[in-house]
N, C-alpha and C. Protein backbone atom coordinates (compact mmCIF):
# COMPACT_ATOMS: atom_id res chain seq x y z
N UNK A 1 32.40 72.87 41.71
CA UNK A 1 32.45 73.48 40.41
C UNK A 1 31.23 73.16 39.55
N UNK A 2 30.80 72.22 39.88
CA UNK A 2 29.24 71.73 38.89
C UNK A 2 28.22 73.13 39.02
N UNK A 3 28.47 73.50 40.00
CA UNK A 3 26.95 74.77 40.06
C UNK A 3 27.76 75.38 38.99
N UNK A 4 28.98 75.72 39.37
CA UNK A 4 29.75 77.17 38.25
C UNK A 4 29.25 76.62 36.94
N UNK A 5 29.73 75.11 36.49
CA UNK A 5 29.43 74.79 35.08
C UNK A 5 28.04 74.86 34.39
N UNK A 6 27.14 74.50 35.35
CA UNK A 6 25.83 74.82 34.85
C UNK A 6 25.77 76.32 34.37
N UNK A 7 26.09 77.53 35.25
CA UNK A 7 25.81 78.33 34.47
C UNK A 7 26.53 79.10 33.46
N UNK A 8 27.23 78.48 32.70
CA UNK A 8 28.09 78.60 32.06
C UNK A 8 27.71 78.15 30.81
N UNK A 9 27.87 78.93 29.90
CA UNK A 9 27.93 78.57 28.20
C UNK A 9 29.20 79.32 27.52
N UNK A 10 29.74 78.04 26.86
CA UNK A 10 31.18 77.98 26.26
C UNK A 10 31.21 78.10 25.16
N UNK A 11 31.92 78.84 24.54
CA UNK A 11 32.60 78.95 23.04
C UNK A 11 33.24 77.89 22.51
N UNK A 12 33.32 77.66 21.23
CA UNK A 12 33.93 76.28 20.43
C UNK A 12 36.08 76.87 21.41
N UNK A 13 35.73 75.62 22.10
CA UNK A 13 37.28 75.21 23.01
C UNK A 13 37.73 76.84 23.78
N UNK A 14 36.80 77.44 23.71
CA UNK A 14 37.13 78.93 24.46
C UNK A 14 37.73 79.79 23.54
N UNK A 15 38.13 79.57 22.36
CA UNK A 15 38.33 80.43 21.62
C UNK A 15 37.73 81.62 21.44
N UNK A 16 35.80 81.76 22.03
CA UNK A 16 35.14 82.89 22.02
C UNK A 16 34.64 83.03 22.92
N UNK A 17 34.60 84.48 22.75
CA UNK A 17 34.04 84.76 24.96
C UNK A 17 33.67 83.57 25.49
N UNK A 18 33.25 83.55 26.71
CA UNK A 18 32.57 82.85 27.47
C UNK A 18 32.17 83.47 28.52
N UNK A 19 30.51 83.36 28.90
CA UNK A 19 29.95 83.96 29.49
C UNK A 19 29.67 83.19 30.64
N UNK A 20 30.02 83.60 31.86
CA UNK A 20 30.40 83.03 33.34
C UNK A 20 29.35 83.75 34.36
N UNK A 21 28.48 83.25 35.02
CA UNK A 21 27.04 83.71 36.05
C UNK A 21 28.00 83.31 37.57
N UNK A 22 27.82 85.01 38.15
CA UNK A 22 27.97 84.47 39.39
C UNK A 22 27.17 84.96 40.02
N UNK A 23 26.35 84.12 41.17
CA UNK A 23 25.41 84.88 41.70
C UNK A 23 25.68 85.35 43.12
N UNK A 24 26.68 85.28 43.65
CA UNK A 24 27.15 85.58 45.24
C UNK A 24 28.39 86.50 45.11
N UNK A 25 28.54 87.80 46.48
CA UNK A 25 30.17 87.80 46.78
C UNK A 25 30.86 86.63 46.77
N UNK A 26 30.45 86.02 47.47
CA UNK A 26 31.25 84.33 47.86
C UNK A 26 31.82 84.02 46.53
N UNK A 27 31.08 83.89 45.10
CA UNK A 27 31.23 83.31 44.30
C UNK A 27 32.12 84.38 43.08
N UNK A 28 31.87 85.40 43.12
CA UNK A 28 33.34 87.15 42.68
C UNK A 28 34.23 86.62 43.61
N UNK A 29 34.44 86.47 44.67
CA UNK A 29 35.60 86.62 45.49
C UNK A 29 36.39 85.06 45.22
N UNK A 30 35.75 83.80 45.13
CA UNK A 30 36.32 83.27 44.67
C UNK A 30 36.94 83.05 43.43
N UNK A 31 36.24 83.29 42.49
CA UNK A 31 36.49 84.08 41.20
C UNK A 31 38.10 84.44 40.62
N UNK A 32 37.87 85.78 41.73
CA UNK A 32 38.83 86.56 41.71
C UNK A 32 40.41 85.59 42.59
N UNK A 33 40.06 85.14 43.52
CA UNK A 33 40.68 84.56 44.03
C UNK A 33 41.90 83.70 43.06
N UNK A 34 41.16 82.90 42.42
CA UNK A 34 41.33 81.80 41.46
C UNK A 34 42.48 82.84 40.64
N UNK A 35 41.92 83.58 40.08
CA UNK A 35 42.26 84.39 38.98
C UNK A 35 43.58 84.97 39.61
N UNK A 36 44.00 85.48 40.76
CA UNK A 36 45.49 85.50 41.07
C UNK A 36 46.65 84.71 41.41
N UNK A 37 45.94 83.27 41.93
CA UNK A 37 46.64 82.13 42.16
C UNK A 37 46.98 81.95 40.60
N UNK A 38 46.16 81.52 39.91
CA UNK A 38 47.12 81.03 38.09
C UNK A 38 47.65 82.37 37.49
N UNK A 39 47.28 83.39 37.85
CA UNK A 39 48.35 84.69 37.21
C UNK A 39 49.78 84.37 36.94
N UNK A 40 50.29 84.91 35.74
CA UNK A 40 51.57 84.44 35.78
C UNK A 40 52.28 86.13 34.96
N UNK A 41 53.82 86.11 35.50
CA UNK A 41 54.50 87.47 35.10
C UNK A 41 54.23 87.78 33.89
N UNK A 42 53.86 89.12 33.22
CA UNK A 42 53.68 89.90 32.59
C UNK A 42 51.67 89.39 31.64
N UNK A 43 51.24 88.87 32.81
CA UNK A 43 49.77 88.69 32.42
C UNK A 43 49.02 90.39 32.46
N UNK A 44 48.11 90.24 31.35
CA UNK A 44 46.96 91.64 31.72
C UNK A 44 45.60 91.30 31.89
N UNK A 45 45.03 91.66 32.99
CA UNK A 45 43.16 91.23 32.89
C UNK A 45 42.30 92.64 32.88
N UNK A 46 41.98 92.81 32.38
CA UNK A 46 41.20 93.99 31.48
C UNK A 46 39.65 94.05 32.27
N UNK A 47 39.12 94.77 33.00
CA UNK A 47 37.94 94.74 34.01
C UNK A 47 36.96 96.05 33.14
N UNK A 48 35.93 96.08 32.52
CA UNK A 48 35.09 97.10 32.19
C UNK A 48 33.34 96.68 32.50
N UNK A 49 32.92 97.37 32.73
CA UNK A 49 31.38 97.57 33.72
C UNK A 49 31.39 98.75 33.83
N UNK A 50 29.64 99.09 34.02
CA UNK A 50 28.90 100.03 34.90
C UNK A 50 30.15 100.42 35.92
N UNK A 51 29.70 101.42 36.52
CA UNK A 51 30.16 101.84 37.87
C UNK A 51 29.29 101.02 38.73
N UNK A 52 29.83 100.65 40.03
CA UNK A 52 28.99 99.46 40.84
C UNK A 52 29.04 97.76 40.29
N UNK A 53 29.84 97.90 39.36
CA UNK A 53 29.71 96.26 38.32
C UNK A 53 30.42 95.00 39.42
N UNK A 54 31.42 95.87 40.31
CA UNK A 54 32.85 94.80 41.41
C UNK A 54 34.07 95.22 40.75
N UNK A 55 34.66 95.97 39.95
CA UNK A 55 35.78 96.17 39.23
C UNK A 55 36.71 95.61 40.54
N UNK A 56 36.60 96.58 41.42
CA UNK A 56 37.80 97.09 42.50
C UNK A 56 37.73 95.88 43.51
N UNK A 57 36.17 95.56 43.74
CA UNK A 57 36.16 93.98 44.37
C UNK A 57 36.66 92.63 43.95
N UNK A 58 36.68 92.87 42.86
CA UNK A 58 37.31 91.48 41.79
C UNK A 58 38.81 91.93 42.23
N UNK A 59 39.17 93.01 41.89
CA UNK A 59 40.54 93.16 42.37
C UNK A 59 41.69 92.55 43.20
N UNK A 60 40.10 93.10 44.70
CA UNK A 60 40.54 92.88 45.96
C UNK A 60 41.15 91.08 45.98
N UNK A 61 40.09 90.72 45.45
CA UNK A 61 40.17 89.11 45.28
C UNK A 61 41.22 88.70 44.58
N UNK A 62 41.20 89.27 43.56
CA UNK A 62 42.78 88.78 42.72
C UNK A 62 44.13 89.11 43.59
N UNK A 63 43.91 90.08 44.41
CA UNK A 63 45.06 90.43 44.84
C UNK A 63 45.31 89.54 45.82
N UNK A 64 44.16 88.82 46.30
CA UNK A 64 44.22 87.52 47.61
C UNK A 64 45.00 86.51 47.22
N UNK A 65 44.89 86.10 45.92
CA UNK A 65 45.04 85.11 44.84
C UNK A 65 46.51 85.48 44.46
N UNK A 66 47.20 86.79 44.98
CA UNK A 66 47.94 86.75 44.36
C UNK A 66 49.14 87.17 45.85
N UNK A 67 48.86 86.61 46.91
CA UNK A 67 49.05 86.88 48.32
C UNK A 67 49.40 88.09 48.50
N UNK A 68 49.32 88.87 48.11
CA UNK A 68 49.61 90.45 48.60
C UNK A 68 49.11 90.20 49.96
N UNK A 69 50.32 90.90 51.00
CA UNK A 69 49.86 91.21 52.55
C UNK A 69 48.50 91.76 52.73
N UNK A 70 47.94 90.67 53.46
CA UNK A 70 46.57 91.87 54.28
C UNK A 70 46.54 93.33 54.60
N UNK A 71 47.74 93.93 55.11
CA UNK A 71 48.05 95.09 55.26
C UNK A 71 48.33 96.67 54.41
N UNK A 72 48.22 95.78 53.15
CA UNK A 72 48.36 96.59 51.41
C UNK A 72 46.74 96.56 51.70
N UNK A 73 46.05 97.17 51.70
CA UNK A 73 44.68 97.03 51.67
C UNK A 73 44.75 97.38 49.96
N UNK A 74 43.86 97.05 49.10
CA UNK A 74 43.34 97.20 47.93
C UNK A 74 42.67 98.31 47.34
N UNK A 75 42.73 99.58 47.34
CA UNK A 75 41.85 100.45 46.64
C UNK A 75 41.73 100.68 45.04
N UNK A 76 40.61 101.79 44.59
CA UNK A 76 40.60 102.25 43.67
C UNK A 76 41.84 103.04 42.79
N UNK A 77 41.93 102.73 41.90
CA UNK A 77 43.56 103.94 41.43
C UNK A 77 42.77 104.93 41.15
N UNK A 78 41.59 105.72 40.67
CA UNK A 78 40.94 106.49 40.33
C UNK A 78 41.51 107.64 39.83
N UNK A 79 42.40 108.24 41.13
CA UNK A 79 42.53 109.72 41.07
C UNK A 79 44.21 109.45 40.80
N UNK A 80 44.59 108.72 41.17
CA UNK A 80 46.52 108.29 40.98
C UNK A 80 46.71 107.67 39.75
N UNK A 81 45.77 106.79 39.35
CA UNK A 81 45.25 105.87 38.00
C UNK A 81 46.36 104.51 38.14
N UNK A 82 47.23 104.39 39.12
CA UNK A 82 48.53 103.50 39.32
C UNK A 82 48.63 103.21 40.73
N UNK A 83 48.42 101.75 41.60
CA UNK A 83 49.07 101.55 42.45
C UNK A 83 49.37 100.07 42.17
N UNK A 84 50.90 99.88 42.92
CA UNK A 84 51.59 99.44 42.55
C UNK A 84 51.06 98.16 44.48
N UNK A 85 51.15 96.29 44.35
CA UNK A 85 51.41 96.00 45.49
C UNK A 85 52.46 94.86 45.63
N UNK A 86 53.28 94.58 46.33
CA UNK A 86 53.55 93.59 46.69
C UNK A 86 53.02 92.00 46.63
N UNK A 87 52.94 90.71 46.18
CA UNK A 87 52.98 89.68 46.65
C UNK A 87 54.09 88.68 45.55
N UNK A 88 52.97 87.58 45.30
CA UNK A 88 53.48 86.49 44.79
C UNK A 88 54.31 86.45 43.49
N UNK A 89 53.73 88.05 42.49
CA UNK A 89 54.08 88.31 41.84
C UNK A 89 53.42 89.66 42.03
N UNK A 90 53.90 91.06 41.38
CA UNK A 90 53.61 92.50 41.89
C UNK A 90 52.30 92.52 41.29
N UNK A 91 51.49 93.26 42.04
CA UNK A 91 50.04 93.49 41.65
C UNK A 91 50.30 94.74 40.91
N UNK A 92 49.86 95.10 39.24
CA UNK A 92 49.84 96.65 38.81
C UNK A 92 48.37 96.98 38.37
N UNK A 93 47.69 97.42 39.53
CA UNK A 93 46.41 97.89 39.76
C UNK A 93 46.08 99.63 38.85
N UNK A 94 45.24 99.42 37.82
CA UNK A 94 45.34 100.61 36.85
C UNK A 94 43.88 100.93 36.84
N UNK A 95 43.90 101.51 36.48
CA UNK A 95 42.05 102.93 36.26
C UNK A 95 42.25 103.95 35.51
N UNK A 96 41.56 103.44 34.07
CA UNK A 96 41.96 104.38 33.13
C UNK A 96 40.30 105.36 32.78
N UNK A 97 39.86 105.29 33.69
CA UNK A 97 38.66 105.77 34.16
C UNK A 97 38.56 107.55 34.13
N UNK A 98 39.67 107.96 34.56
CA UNK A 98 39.96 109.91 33.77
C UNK A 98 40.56 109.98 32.96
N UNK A 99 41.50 109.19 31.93
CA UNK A 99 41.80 108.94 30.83
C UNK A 99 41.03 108.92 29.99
N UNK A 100 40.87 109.94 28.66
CA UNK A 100 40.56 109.58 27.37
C UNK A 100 40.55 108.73 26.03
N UNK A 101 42.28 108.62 26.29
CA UNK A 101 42.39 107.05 25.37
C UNK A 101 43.70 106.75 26.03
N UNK A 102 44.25 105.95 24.52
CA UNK A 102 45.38 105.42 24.90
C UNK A 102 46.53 106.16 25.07
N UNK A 103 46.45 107.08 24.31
CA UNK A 103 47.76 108.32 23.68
C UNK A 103 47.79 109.22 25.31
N UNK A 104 47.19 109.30 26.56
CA UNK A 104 47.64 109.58 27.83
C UNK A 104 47.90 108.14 27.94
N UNK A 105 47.63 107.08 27.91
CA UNK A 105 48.29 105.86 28.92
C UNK A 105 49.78 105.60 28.05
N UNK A 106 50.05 105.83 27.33
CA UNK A 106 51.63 105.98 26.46
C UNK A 106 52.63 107.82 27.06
N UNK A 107 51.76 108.51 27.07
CA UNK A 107 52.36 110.05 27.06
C UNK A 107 53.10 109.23 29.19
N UNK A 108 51.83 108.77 30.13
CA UNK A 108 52.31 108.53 30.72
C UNK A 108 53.08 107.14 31.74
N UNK A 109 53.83 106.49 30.15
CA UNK A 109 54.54 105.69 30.31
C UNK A 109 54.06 104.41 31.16
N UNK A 110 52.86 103.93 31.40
CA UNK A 110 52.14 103.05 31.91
C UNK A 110 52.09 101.81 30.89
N UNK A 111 52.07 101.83 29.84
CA UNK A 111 52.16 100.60 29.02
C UNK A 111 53.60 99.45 29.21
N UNK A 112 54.46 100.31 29.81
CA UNK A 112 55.69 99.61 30.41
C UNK A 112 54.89 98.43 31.24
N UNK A 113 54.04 98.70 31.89
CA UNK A 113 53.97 97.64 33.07
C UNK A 113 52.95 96.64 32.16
N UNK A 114 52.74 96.30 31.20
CA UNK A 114 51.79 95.80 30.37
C UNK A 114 52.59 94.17 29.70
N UNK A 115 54.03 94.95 29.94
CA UNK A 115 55.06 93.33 29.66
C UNK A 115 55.93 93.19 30.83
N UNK A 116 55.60 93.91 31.74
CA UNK A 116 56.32 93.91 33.31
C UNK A 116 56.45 92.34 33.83
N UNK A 117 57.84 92.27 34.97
CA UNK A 117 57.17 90.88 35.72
C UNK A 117 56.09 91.09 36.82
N UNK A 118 54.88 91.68 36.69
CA UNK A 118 53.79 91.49 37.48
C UNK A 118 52.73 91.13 36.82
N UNK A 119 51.20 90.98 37.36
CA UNK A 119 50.41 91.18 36.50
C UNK A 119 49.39 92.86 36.42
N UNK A 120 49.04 92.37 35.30
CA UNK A 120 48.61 94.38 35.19
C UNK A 120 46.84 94.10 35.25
N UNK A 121 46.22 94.66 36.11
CA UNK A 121 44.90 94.64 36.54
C UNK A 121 44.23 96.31 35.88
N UNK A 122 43.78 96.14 34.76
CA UNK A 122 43.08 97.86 34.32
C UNK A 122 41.61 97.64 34.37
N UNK A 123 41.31 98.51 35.07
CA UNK A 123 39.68 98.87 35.37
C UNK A 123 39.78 99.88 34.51
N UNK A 124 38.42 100.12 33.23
CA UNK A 124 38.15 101.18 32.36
C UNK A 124 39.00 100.94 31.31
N UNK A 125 39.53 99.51 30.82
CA UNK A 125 40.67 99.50 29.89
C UNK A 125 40.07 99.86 28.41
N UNK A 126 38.39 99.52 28.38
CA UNK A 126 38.20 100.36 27.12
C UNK A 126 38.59 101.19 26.41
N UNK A 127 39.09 102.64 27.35
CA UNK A 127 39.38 104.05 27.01
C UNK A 127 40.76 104.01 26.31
N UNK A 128 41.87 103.23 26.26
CA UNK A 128 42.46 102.53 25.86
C UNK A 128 43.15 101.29 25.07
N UNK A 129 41.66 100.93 24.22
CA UNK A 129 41.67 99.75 23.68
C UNK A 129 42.51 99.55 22.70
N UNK A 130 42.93 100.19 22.06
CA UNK A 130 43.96 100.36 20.77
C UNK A 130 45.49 100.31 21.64
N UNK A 131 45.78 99.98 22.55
CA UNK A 131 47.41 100.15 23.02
C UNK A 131 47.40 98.56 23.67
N UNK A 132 45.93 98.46 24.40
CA UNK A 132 46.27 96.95 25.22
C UNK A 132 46.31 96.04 24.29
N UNK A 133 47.57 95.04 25.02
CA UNK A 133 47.73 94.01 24.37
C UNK A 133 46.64 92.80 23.98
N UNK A 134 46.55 92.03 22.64
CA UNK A 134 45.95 90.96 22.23
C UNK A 134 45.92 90.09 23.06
N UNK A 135 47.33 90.13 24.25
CA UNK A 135 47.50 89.00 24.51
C UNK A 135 46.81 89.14 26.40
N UNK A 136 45.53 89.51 26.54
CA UNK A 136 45.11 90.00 27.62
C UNK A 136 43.71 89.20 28.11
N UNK A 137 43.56 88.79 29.20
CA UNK A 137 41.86 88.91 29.51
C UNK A 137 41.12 89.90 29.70
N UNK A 138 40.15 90.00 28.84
CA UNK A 138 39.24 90.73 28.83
C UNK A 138 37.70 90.43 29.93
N UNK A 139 37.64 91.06 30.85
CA UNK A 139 36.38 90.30 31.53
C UNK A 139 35.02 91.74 31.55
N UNK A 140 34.05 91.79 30.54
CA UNK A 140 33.13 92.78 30.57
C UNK A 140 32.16 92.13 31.74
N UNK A 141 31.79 93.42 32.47
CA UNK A 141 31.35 93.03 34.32
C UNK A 141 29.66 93.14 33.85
N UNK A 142 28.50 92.58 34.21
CA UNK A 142 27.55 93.59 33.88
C UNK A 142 26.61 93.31 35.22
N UNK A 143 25.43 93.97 35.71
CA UNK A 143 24.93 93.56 36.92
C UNK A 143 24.12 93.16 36.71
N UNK A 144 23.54 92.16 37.04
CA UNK A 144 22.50 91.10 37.05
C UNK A 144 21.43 91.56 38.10
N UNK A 145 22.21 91.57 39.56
CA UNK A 145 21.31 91.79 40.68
C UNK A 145 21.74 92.62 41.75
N UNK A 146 21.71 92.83 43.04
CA UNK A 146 22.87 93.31 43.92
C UNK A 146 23.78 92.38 44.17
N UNK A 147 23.66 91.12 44.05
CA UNK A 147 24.45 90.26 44.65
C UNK A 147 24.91 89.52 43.30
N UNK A 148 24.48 89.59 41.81
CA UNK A 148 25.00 88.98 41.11
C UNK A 148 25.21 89.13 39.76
N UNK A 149 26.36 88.94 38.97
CA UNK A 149 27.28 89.35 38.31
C UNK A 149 27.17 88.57 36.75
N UNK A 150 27.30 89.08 35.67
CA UNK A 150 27.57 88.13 34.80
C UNK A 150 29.33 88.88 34.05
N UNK A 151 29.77 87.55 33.73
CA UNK A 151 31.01 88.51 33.15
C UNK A 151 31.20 87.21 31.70
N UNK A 152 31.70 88.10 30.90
CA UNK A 152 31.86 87.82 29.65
C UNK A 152 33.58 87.77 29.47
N UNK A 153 33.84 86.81 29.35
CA UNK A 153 35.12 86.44 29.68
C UNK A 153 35.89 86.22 27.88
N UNK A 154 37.02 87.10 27.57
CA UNK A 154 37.63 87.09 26.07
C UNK A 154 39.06 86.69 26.37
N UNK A 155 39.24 85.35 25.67
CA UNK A 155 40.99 85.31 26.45
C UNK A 155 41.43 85.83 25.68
N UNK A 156 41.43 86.49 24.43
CA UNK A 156 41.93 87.25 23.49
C UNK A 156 43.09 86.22 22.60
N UNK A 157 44.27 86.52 22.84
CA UNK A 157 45.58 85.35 22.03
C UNK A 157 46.28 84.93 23.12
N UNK A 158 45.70 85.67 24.25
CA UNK A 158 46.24 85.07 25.45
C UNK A 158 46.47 83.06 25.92
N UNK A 159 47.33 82.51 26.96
CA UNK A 159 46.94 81.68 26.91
C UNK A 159 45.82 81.57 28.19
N UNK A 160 44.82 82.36 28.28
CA UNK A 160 43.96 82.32 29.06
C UNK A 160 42.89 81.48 29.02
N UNK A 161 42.60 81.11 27.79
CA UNK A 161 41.65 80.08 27.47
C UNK A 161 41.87 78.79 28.30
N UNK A 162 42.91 78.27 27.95
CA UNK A 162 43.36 77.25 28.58
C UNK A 162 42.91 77.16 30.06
N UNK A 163 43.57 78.23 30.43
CA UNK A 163 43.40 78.43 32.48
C UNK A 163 41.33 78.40 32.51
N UNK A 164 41.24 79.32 31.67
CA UNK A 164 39.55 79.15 32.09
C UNK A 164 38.78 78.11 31.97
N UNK A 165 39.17 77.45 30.92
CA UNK A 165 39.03 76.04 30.87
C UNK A 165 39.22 75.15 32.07
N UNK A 166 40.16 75.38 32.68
CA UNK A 166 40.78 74.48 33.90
C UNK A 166 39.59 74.67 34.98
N UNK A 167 38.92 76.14 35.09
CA UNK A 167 38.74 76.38 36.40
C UNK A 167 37.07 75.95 35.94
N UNK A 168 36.55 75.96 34.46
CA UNK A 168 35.25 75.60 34.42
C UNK A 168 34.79 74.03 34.45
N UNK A 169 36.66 73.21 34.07
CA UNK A 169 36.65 71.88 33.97
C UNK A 169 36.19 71.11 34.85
């Protein structure tokens, strides 16, 4: 964890973003990894970037983290905007990416899964920002390189601070 902490600059106790350098898959996938093992029922993590940023790869990883069977393979919701997986706790994989705002993610009853017992994973949650909850991680993706990532991490009122704390501790 010392490499992670070096590149890392923290907000007074995480209360404000925190901006997290990763420079490898190895280092997203563990990431992500991390990030589904401490998930807990009715958590939201909020994914926005470029197209190409890892949205769907961070995913994949959370969903490792969150043991979903190897056999659920992980895709994009893009065109469905909802898939739903199996593990430790239910993966609710969202893409509000052909969505305009929030008033379609309410018309189609998707904010239900936002206090669900799973956790709710939205790629494009921007388009929507006025419905998601306060109580969410926010992680803005941006690309650094091909291989490396910076993400700007907002625990919002969540108790996410805390957990990010743990994993930068």
């Amino acid at each position: 964890m010392s490499e992670e902490k070096s590149r890392v600059s923290e907000g007074p106790e995480l209360k404000n973003p925190v901006s997290i350098q990763l420079s490898s898959l190895a280092e997203t996938l563990r990431f992500g990894r991390w990030l589904g093992e401490v998930a807990r029922p009715g958590d939201v993590i909020c994914l926005d970037g470029d197209l190409g940023a890892g949205k769907t790869t961070l995913t994949q990883a959370i969903a490792q983290g969150l043991e979903v069977p190897p056999d659920c393979y992980v895709t994009s919701p893009s065109f469905s905007i909802l898939h739903e997986y199996p593990g430790r706790i239910p993966l609710y994989h969202m893409d509000f990416y052909r969505l305009s705002d929030g008033w379609e993610v309410l018309d189609l009853g998707f904010d239900e899964y936002f206090h669900d017992e799973g956790l709710c994973v939205i790629e494009w949650s921007l388009r929507a920002q006025e419905i998601i909850p306060s109580s969410r991680l926010h992680l803005q993706m941006t690309i650094e390189s091909p291989d490396s990532r910076q993400y700007i991490c907002d625990p919002g009122t969540s108790s996410w601070a805390e957990r990010l704390a743990s994993f930068l501790g």
